[in-house]
Each structure stands twice: as structure tokens, then as C-alpha cells.
N, C-alpha and C. Protein backbone atom coordinates (compact mmCIF):
# COMPACT_ATOMS: atom_id res chain seq x y z
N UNK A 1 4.00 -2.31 52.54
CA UNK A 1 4.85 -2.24 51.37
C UNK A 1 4.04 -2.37 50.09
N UNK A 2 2.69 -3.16 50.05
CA UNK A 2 2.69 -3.65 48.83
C UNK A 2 1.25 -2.44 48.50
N UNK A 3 0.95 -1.36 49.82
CA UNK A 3 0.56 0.18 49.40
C UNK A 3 1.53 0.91 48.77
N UNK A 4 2.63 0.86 48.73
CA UNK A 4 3.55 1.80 47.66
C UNK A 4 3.54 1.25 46.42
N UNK A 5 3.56 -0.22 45.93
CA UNK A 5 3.74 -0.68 44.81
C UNK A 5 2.43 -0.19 44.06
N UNK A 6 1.16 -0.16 44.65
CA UNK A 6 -0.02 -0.01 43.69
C UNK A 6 -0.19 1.68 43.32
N UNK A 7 0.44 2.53 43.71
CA UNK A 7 0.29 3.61 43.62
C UNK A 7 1.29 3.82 41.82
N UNK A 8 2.32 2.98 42.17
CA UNK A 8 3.61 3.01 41.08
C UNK A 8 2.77 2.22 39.73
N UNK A 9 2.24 1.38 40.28
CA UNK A 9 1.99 0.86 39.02
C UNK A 9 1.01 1.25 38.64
N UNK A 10 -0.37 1.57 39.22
CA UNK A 10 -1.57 2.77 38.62
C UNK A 10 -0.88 3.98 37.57
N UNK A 11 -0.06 4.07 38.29
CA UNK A 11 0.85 5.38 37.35
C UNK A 11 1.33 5.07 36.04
N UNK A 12 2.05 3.60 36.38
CA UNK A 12 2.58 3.03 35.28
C UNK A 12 1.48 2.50 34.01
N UNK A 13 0.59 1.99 34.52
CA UNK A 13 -0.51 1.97 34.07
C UNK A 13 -1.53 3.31 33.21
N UNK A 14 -1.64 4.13 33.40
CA UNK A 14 -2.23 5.12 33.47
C UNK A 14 -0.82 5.69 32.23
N UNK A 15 0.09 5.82 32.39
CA UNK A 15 1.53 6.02 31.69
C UNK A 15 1.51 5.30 30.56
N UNK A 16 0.96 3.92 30.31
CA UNK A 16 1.29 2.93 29.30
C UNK A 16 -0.16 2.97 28.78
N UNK A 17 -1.35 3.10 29.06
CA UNK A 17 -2.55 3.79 28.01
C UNK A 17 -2.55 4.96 27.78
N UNK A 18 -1.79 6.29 28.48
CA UNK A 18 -1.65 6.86 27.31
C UNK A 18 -0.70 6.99 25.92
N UNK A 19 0.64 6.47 26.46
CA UNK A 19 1.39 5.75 24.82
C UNK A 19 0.82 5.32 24.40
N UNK A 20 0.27 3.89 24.62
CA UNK A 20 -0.82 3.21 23.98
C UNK A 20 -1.72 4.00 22.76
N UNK A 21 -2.42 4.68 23.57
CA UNK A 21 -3.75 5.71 22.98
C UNK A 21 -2.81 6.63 21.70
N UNK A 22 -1.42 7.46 22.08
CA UNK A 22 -0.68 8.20 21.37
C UNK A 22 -0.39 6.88 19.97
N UNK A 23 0.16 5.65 20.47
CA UNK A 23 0.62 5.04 19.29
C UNK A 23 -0.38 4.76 18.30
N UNK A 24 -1.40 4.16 18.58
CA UNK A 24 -2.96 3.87 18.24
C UNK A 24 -2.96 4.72 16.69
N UNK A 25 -3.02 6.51 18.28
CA UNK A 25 -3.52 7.56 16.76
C UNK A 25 -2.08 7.80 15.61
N UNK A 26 -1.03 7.72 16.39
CA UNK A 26 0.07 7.73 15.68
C UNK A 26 0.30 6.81 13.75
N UNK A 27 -0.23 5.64 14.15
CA UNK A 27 -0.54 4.63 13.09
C UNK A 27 -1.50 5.03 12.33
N UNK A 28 -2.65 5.47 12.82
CA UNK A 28 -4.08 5.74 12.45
C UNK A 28 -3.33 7.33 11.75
N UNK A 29 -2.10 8.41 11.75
CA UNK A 29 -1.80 8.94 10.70
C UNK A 29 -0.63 8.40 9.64
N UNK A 30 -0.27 8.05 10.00
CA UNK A 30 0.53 7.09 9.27
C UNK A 30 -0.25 6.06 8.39
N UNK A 31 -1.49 5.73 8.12
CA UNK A 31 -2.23 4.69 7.73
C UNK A 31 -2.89 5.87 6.66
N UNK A 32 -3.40 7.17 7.04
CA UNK A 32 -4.10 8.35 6.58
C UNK A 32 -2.96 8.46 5.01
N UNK A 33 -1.34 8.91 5.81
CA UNK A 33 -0.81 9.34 5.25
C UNK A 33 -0.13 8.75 3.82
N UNK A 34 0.17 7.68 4.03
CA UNK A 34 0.44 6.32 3.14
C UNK A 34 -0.65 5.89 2.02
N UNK A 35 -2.11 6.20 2.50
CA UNK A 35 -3.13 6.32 1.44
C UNK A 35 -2.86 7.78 0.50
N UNK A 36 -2.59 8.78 1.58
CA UNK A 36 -2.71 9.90 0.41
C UNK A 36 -1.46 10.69 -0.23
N UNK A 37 -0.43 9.44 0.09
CA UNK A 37 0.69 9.26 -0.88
C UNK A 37 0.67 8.27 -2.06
N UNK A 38 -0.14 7.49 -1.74
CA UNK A 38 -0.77 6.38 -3.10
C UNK A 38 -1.70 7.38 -4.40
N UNK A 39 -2.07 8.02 -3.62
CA UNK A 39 -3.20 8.61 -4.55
C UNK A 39 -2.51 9.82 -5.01
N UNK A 40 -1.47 10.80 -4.29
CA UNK A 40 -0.13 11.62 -5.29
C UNK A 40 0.37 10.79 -5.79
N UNK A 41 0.93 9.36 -5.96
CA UNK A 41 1.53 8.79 -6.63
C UNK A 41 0.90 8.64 -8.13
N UNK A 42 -0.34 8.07 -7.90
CA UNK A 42 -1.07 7.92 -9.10
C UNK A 42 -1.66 9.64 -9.80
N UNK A 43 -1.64 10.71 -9.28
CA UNK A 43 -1.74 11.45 -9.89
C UNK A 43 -0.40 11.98 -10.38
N UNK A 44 0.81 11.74 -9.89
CA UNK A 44 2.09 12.36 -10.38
C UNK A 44 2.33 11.55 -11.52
N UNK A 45 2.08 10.27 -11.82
CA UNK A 45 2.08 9.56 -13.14
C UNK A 45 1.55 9.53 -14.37
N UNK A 46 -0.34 9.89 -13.61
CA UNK A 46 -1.15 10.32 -14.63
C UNK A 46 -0.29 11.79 -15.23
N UNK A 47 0.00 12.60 -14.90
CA UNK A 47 0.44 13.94 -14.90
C UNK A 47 1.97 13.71 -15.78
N UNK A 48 2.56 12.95 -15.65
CA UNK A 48 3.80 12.43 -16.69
C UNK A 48 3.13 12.01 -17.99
N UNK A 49 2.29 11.38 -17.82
CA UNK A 49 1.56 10.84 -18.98
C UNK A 49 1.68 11.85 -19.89
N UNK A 50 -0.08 12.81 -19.60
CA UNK A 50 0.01 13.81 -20.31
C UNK A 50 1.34 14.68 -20.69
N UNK A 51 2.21 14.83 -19.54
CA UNK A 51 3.56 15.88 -20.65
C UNK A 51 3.59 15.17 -21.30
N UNK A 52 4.11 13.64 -21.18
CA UNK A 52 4.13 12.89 -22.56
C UNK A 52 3.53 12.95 -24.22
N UNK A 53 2.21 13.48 -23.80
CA UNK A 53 1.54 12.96 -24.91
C UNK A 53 1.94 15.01 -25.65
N UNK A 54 1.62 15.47 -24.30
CA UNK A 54 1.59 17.25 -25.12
C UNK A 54 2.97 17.25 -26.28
N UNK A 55 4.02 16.68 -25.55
CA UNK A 55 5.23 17.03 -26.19
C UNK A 55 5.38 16.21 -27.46
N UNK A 56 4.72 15.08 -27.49
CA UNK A 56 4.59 14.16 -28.51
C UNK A 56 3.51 14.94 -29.93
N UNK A 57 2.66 15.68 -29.37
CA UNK A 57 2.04 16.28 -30.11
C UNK A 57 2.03 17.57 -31.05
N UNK A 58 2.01 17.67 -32.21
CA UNK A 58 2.18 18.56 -33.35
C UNK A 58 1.99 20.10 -32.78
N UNK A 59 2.80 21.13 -33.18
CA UNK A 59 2.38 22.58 -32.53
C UNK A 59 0.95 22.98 -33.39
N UNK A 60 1.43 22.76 -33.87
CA UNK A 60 -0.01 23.63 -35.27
C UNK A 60 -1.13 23.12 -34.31
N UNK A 61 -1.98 24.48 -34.39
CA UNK A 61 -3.01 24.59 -34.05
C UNK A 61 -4.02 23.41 -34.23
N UNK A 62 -4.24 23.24 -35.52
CA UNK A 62 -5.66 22.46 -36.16
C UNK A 62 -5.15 20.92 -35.83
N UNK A 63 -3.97 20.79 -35.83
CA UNK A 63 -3.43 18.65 -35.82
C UNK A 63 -3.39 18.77 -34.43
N UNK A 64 -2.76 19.73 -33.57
CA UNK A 64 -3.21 19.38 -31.92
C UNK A 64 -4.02 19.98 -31.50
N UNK A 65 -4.73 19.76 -31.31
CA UNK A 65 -6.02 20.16 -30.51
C UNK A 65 -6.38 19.83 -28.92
N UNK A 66 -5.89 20.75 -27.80
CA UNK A 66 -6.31 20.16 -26.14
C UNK A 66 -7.89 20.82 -25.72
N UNK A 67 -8.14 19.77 -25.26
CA UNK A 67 -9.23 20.07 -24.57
C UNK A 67 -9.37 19.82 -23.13
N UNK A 68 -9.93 20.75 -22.36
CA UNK A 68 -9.88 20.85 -21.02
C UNK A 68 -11.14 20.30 -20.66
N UNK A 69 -11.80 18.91 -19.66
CA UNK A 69 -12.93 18.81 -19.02
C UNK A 69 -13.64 19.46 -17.92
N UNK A 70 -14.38 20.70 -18.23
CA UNK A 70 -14.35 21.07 -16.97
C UNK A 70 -16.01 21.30 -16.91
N UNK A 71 -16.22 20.38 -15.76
CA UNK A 71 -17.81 19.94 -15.31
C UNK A 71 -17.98 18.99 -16.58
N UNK A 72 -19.26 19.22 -17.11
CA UNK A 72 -19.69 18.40 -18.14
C UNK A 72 -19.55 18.41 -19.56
N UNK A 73 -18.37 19.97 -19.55
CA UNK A 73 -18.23 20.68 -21.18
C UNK A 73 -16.47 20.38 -21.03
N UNK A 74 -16.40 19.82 -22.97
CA UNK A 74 -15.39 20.18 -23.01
C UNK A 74 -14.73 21.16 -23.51
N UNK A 75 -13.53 21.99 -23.01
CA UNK A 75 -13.38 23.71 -23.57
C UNK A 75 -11.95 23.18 -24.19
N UNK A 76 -11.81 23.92 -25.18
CA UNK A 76 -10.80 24.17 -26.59
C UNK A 76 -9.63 24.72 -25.14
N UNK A 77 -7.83 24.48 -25.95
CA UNK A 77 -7.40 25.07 -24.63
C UNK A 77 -6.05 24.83 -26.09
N UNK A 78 -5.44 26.36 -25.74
CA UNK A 78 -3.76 26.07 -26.20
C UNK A 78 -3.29 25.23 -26.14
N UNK A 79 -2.03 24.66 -26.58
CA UNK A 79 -1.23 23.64 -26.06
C UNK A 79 -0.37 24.04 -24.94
N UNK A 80 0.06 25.80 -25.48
CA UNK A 80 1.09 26.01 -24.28
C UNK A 80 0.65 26.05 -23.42
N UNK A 81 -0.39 26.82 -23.17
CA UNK A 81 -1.26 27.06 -22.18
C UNK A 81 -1.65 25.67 -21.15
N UNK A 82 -1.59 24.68 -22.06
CA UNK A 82 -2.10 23.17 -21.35
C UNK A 82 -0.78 22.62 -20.86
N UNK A 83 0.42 22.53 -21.52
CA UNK A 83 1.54 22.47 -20.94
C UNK A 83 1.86 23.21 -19.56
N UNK A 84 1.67 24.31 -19.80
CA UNK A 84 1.60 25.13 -18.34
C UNK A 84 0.91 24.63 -17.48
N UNK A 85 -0.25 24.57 -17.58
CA UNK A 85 -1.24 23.65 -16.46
C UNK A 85 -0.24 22.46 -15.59
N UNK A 86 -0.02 21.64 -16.79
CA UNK A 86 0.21 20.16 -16.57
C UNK A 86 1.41 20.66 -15.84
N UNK A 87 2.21 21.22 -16.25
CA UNK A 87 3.62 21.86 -15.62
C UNK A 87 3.81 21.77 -13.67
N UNK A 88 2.53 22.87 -14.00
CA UNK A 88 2.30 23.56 -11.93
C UNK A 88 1.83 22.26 -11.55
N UNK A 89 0.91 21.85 -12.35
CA UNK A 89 0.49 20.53 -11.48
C UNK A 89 0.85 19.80 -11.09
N UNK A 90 1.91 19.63 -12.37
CA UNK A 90 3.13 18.23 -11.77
C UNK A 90 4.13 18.86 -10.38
N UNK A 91 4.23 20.22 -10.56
CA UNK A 91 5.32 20.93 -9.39
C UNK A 91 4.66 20.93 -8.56
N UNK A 92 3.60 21.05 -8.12
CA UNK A 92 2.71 21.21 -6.76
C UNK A 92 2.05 19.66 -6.08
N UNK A 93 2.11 18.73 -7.18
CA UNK A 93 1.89 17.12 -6.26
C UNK A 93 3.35 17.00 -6.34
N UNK A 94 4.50 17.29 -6.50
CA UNK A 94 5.97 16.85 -6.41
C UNK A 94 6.39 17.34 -5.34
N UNK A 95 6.30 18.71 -4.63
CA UNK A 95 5.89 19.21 -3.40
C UNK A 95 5.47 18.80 -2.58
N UNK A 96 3.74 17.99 -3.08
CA UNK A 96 2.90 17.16 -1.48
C UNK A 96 3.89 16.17 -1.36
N UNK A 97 4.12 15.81 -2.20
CA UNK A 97 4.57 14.17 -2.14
C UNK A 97 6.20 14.50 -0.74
N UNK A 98 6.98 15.36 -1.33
CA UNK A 98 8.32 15.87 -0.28
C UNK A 98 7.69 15.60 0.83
N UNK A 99 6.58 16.87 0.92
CA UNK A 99 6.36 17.30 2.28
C UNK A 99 5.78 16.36 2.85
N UNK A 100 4.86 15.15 2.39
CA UNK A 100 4.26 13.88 3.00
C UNK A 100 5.22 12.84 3.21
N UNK A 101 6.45 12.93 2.45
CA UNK A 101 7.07 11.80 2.81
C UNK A 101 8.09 12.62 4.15
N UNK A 102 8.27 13.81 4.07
CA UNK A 102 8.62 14.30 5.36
C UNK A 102 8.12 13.70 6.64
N UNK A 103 6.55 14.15 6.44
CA UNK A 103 5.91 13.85 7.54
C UNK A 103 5.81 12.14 7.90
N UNK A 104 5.60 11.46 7.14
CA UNK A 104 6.14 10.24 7.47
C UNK A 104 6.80 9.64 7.98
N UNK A 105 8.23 10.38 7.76
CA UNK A 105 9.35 10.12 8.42
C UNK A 105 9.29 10.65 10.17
N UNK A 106 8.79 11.99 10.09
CA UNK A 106 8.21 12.03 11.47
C UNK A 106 7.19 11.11 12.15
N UNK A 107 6.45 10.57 11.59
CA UNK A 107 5.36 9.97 12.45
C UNK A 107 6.28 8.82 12.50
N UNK A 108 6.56 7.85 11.74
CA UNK A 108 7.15 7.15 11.58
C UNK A 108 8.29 6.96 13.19
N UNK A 109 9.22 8.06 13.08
CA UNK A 109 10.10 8.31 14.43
C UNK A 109 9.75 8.01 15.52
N UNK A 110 8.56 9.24 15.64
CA UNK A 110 7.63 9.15 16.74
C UNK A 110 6.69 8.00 16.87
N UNK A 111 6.84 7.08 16.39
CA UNK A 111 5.82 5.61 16.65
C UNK A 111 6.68 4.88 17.33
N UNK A 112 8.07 4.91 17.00
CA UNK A 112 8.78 4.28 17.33
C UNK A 112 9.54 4.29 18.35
N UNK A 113 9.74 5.80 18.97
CA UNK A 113 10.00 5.67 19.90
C UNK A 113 8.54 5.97 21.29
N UNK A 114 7.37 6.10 20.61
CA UNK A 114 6.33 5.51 21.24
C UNK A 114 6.42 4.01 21.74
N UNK A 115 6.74 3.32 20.96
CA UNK A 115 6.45 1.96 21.36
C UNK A 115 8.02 1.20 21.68
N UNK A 116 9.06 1.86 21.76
CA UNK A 116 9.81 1.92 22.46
C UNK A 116 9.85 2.28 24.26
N UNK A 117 8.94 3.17 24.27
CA UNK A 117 8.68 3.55 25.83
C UNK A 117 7.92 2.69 26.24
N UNK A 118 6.95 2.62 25.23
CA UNK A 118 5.82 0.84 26.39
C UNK A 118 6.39 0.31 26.70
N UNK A 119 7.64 -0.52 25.70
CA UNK A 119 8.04 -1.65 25.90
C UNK A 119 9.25 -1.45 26.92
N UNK A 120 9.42 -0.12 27.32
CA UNK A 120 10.30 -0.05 28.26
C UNK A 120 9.98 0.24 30.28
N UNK A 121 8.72 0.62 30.04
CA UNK A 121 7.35 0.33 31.03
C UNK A 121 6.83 -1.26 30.95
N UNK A 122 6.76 -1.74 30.02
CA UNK A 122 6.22 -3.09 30.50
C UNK A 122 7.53 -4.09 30.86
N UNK A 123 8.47 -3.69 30.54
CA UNK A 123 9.74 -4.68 30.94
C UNK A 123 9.95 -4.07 32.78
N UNK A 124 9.46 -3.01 33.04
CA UNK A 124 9.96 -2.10 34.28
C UNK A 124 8.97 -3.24 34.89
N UNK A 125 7.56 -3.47 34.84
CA UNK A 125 6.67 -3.63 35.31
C UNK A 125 6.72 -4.68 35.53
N UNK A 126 7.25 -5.97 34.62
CA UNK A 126 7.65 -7.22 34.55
C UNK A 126 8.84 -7.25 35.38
N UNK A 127 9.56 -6.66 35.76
CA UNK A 127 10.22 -6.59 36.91
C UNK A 127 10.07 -6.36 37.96
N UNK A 128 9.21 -5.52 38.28
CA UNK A 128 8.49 -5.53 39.56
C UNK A 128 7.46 -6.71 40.16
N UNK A 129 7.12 -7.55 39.36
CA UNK A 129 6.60 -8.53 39.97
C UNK A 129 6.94 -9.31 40.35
């Protein structure tokens, strides 16, 4: 008898490191993902800023003046033109941010009912002894 039990529980075993291993990496994106929703966060703010300041600022040419940093020079730049920039930019991290907190919500699911199944293998297993 106690040759049938070791076959079940190798399995069970073998069954509960790989959830294990799945939850592990599961967290390990979820840990990824949560950092590089911190860092859209802080760029979707920086990015409010500036509309802030564009719209706050005079049309006339010579009293507003934008300048773009790009590499080590700074280049003369429209306002509308810089508004536009700031515009897509803000629409395209407002986008990551959806689609990351999407995915979150998926990993998120899937962790859970990851570690829902261990714990429903190790209660099986705790019964078998």
C-alpha cells in the first residue's frame, strides 16, 4: 500500500514545485511591473507639470521662449509645437500606464489562483498523512 502512496505524492510534489516555480516568477513580474508603473507615474506628472507651465506661458514669441534638450544642445522650439510634444507624450504614458495596470490585474489573478492551488495540494497532502 504504502508503494501507491509514494508514486501520488512524488507527483504531488513535482505538481507543487512547479506552482511554486510559476508563483516565484509570477511575483518576480508583478515586482518588474509595479516598478515600471512608479516610474510612468513620475513621468505622467513631470509631463502635467510642463502643460502647466506651457499654458501658463505668454504666446508671443520673444516672452516665451521653449527649449528642447536634446543630447548636450539646447534647440529653440515653438510653443505649439512643444505643446504638441508634451500632448502625445502625456497620451502615450496614459496608455502604458492602462495597459500595465491591465496587466497587473492579470498577474495579480493568476498569483492568486497560483497559490490557491498549492495551498490546495498541501492541505490534500496533509491529509494523506
Amino acid at each position: 500500500m504504502s508503494q501507491q502512496t509514494l508514486p501520488v505524492r512524488s507527483e504531488g510534489q513535482k505538481k507543487l514545485q512547479e506552482l511554486s516555480e510559476e508563483y516565484q516568477s509570477l511575483q518576480t513580474k508583478i515586482s518588474d511591473s509595479v516598478q515600471t508603473r512608479q516610474r510612468l507615474t513620475t513621468q505622467k506628472t513631470e509631463n502635467e507639470s510642463v502643460t502647466k507651465v506651457l499654458k501658463e506661458m505668454p504666446d508671443d514669441e520673444e516672452k516665451g521662449k521653449v527649449f528642447k534638450l536634446t543630447g548636450p544642445v539646447l534647440m529653440s522650439m515653438a510653443k505649439g509645437e512643444a505643446s504638441d510634444v508634451v500632448g502625445g507624450r502625456g497620451r502615450l504614458v496614459g496608455s502604458e500606464l492602462d495597459r500595465l495596470d491591465q496587466q497587473l490585474k492579470d498577474y495579480n489573478a493568476r498569483a492568486e489562483q497560483t497559490r490557491s492551488e498549492i495551498m490546495r495540494i498541501q492541505a490534500e497532502a496533509q491529509g494523506e498523512q
